[in-house]
PDB file of N, CA and C in Angstrom:
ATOM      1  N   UNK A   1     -32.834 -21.701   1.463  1.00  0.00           N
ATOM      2  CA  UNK A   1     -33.379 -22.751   2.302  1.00  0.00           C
ATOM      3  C   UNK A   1     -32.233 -23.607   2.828  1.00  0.00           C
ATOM      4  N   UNK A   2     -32.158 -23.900   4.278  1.00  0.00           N
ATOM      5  CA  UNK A   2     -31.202 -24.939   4.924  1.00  0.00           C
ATOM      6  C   UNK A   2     -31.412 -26.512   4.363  1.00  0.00           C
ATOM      7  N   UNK A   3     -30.732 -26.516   3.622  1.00  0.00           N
ATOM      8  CA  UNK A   3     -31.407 -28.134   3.290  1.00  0.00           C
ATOM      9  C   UNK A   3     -30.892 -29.237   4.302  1.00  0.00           C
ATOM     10  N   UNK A   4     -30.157 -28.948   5.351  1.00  0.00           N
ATOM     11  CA  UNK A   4     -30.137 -29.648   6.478  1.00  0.00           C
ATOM     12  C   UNK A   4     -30.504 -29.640   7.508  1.00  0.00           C
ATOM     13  N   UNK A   5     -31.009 -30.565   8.335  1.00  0.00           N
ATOM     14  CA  UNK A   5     -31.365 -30.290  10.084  1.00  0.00           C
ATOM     15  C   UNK A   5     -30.010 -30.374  10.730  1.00  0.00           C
ATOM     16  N   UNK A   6     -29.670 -29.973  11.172  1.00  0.00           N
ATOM     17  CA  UNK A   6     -27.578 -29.830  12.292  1.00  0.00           C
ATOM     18  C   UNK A   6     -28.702 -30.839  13.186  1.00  0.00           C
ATOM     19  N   UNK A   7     -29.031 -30.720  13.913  1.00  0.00           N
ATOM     20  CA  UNK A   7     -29.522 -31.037  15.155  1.00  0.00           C
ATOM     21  C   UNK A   7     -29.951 -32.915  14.964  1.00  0.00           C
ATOM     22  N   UNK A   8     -30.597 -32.870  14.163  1.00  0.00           N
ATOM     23  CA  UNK A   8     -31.227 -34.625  13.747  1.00  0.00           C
ATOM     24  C   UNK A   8     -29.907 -34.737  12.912  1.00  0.00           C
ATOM     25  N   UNK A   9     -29.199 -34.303  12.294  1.00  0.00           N
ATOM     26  CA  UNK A   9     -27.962 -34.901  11.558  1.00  0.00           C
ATOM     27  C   UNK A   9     -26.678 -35.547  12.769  1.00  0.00           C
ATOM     28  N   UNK A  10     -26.993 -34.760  13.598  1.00  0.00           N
ATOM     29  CA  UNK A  10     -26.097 -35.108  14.412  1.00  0.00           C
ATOM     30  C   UNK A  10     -26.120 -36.440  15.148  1.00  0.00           C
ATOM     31  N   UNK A  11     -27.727 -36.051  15.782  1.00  0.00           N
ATOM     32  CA  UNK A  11     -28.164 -37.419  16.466  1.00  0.00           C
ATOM     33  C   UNK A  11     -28.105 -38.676  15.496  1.00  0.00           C
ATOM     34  N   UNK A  12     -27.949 -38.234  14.381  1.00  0.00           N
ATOM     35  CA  UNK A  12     -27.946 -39.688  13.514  1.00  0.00           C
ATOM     36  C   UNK A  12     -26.374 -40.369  13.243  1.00  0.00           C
ATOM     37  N   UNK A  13     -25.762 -38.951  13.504  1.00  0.00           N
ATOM     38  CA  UNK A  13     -24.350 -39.278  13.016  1.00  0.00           C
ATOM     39  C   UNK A  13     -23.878 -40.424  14.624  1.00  0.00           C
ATOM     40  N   UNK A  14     -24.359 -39.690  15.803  1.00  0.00           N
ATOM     41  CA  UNK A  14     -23.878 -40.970  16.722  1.00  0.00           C
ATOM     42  C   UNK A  14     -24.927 -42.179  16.377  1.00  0.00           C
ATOM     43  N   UNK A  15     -25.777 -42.321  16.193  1.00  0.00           N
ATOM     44  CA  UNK A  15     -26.006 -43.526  16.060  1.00  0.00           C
ATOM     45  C   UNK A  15     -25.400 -44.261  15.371  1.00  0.00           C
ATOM     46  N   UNK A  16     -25.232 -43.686  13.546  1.00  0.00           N
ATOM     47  CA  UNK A  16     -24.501 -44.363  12.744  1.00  0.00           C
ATOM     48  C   UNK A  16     -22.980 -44.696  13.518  1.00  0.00           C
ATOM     49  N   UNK A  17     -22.236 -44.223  14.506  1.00  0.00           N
ATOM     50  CA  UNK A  17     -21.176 -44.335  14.839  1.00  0.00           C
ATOM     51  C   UNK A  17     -21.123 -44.582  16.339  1.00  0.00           C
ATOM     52  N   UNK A  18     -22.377 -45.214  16.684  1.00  0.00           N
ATOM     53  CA  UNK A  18     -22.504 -46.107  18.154  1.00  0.00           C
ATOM     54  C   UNK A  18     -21.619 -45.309  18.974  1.00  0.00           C
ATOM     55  N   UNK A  19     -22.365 -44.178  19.235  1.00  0.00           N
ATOM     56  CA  UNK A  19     -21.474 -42.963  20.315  1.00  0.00           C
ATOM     57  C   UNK A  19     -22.374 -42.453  20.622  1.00  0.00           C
ATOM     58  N   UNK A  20     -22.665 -41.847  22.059  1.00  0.00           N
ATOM     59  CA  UNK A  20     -23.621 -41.763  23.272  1.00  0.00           C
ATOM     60  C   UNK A  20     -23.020 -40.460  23.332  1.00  0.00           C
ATOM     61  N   UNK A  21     -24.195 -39.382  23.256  1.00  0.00           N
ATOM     62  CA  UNK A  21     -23.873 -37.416  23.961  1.00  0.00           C
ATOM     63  C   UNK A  21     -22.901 -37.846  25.183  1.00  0.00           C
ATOM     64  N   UNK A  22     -23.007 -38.350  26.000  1.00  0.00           N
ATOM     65  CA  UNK A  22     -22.089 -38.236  26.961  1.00  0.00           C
ATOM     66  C   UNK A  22     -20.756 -38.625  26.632  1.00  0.00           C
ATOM     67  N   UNK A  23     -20.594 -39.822  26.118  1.00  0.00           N
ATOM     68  CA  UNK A  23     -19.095 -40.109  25.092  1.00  0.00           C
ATOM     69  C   UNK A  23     -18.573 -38.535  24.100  1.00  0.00           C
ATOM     70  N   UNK A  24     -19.418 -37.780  23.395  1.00  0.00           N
ATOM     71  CA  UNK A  24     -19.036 -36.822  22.643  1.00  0.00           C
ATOM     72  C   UNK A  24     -18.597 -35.282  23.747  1.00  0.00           C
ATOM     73  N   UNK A  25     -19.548 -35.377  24.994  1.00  0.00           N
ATOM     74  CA  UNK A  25     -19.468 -34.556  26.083  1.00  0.00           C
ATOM     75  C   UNK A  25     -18.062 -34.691  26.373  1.00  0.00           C
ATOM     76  N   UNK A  26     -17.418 -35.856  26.352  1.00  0.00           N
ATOM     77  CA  UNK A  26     -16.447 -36.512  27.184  1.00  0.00           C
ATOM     78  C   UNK A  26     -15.290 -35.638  26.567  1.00  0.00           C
ATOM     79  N   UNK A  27     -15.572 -35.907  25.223  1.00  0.00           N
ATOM     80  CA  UNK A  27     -14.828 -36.291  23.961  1.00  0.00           C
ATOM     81  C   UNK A  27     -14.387 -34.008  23.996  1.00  0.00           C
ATOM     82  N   UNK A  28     -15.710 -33.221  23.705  1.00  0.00           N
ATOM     83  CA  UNK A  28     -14.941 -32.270  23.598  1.00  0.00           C
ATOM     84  C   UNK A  28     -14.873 -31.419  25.098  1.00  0.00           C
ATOM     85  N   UNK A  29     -15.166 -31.672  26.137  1.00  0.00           N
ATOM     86  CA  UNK A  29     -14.385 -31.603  27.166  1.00  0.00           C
ATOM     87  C   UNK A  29     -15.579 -30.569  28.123  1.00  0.00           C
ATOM     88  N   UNK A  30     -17.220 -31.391  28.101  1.00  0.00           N
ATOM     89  CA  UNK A  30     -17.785 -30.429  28.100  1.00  0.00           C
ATOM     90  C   UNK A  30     -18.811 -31.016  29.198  1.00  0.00           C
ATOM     91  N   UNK A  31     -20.131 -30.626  29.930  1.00  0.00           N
ATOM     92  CA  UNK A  31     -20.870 -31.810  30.068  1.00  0.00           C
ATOM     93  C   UNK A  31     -21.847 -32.096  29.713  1.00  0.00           C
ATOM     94  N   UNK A  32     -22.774 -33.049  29.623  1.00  0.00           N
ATOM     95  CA  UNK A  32     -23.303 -33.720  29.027  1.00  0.00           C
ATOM     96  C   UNK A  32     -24.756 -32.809  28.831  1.00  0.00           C
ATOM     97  N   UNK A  33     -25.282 -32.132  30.017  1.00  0.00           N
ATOM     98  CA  UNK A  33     -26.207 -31.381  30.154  1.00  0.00           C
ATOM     99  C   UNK A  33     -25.951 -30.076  28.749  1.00  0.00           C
ATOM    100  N   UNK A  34     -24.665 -29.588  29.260  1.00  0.00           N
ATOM    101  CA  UNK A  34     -24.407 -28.337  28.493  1.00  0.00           C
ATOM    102  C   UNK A  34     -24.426 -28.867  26.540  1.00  0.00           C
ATOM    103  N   UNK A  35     -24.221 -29.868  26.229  1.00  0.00           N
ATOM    104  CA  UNK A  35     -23.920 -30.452  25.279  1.00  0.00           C
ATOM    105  C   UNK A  35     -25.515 -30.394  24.721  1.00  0.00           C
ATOM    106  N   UNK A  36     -26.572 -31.175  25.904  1.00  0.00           N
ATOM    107  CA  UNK A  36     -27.789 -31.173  25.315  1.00  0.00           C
ATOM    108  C   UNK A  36     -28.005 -29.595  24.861  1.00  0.00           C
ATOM    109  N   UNK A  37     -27.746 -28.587  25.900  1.00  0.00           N
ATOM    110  CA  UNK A  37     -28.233 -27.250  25.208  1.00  0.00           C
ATOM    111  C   UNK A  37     -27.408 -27.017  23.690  1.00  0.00           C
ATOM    112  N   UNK A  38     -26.481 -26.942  23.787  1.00  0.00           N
ATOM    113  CA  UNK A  38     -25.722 -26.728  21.936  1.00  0.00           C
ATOM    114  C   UNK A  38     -26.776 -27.168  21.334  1.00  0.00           C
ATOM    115  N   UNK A  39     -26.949 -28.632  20.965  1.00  0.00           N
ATOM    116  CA  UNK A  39     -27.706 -29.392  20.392  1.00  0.00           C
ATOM    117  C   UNK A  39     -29.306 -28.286  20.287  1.00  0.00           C
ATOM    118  N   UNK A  40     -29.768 -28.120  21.176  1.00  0.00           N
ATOM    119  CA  UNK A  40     -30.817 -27.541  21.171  1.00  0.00           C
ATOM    120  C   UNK A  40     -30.964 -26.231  20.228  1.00  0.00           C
ATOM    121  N   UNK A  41     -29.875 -25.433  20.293  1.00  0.00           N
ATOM    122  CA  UNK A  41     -29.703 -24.347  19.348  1.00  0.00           C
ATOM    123  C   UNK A  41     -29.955 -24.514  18.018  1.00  0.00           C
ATOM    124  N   UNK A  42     -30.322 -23.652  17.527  1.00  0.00           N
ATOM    125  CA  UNK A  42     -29.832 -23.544  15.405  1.00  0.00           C
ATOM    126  C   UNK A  42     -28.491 -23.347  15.164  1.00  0.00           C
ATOM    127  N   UNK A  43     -28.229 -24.233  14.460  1.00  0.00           N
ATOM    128  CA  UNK A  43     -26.221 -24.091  14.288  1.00  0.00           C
ATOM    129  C   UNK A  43     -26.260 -23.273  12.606  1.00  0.00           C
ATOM    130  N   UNK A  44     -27.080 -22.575  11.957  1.00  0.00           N
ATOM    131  CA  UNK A  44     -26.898 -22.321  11.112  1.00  0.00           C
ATOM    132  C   UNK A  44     -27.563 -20.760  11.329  1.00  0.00           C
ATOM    133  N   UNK A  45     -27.045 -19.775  11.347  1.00  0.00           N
ATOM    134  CA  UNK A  45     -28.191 -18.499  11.636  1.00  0.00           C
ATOM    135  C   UNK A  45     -29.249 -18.230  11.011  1.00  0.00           C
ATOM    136  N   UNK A  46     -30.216 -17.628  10.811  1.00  0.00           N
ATOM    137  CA  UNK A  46     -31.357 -17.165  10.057  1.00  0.00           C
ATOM    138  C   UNK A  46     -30.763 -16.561   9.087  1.00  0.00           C
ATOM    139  N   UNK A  47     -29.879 -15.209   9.644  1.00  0.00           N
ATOM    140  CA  UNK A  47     -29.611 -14.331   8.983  1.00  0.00           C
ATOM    141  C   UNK A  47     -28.707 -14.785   7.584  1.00  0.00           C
ATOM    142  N   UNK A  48     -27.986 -15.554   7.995  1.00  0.00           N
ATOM    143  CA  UNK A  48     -26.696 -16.083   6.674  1.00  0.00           C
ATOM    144  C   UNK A  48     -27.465 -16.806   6.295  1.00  0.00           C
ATOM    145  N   UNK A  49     -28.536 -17.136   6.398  1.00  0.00           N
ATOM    146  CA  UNK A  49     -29.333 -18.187   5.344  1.00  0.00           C
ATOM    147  C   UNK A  49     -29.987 -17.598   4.540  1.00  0.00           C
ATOM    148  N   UNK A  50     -31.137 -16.115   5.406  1.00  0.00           N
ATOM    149  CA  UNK A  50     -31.610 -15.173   4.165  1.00  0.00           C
ATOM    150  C   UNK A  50     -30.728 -14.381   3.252  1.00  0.00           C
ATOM    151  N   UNK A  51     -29.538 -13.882   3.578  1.00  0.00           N
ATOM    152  CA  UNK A  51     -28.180 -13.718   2.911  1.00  0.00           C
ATOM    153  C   UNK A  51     -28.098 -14.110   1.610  1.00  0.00           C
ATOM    154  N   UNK A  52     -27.731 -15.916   1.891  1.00  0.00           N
ATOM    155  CA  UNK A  52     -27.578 -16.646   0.904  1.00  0.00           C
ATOM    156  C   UNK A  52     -28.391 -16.725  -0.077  1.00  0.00           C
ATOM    157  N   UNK A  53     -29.944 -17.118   0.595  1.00  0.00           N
ATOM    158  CA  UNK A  53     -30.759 -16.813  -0.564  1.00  0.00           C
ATOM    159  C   UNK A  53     -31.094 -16.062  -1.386  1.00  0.00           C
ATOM    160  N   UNK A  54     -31.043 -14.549  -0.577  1.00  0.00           N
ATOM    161  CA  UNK A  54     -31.114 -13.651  -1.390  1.00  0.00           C
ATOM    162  C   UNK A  54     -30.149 -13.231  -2.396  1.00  0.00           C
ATOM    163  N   UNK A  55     -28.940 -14.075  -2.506  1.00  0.00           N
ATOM    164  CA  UNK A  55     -27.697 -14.371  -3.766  1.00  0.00           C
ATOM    165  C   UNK A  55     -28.015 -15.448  -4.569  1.00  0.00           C
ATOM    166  N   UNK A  56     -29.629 -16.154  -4.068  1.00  0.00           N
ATOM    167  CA  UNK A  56     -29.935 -17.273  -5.261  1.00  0.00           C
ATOM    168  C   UNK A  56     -29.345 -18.609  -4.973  1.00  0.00           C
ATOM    169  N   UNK A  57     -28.702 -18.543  -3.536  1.00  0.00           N
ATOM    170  CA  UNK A  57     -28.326 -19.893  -3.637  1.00  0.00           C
ATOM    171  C   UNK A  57     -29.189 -20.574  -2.013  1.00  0.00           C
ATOM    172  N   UNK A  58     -29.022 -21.803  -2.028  1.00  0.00           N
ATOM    173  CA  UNK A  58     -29.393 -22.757  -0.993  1.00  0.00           C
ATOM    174  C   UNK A  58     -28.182 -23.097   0.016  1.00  0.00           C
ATOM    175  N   UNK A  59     -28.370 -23.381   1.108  1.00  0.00           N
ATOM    176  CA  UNK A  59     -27.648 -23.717   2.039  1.00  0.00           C
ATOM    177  C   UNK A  59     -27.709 -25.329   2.476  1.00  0.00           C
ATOM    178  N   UNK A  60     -26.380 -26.318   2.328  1.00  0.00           N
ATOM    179  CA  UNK A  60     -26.311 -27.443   1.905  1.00  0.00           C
ATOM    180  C   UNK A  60     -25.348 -27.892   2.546  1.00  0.00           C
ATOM    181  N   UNK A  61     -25.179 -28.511   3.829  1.00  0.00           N
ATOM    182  CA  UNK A  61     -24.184 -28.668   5.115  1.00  0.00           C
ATOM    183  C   UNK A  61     -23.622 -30.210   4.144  1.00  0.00           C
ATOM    184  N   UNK A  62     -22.267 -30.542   4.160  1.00  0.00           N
ATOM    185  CA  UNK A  62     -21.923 -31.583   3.481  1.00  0.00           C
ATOM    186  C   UNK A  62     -20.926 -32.542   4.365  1.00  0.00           C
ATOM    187  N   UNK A  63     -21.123 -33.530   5.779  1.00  0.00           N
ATOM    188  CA  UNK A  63     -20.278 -34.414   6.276  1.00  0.00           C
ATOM    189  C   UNK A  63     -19.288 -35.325   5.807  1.00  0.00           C
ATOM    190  N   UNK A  64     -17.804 -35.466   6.229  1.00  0.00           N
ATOM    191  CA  UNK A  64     -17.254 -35.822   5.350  1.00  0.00           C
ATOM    192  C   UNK A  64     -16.435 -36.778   6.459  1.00  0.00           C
ATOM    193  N   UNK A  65     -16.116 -37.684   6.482  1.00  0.00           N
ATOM    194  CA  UNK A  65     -15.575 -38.541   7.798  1.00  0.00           C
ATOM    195  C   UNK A  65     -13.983 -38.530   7.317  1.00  0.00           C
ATOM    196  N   UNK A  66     -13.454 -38.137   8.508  1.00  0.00           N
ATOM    197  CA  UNK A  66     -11.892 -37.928   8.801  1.00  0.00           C
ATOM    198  C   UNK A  66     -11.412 -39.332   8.575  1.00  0.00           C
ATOM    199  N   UNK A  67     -10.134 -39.530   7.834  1.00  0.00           N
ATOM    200  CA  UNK A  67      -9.592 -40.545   7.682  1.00  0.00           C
ATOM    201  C   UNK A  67      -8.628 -40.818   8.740  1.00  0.00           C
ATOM    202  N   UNK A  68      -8.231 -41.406   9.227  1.00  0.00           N
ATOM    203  CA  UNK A  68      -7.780 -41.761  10.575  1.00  0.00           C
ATOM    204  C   UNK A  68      -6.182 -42.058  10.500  1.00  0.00           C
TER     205      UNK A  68
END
C-alpha cells in the first residue's frame, strides 16, 4: 500500500512553503500548464507498489527539507 498521496503532498508542501505552481514552473524550467499535467499523474507506479507488497512491505515516501 502507498501510504502517501505525491500529488496532495505536494500541494501542501507549497502551501507550507508559500510557493505558487507557477513559482515551482519557473523554478524547474517548465510551464505552468505542463506542470499542472505532472501533478496530475501517479508519481509512484502500480506496478513497483504490487512488487513491494508482494515482498511484504509498504510503500512510505519520506520528505526531508534541504539545508541551505
Amino acid at each position: 500500500m502507498l501510504l502517501n498521496d505525491t500529488k496532495k503532498d505536494i500541494k501542501r508542501l507549497c502551501i507550507d512553503n508559500d510557493i505558487t505552481q507557477t513559482a515551482i514552473a519557473e523554478r524547474t524550467g517548465t510551464s505552468k500548464s505542463y506542470l499542472s499535467q505532472i501533478l496530475m499523474r501517479p508519481h509512484v507506479d502500480a506496478w513497483f507498489v504490487k512488487i513491494i507488497e508482494a515482498l511484504g512491505y509498504d510503500v512510505k515516501i519520506e520528505y526531508v527539507k534541504r539545508e541551505k
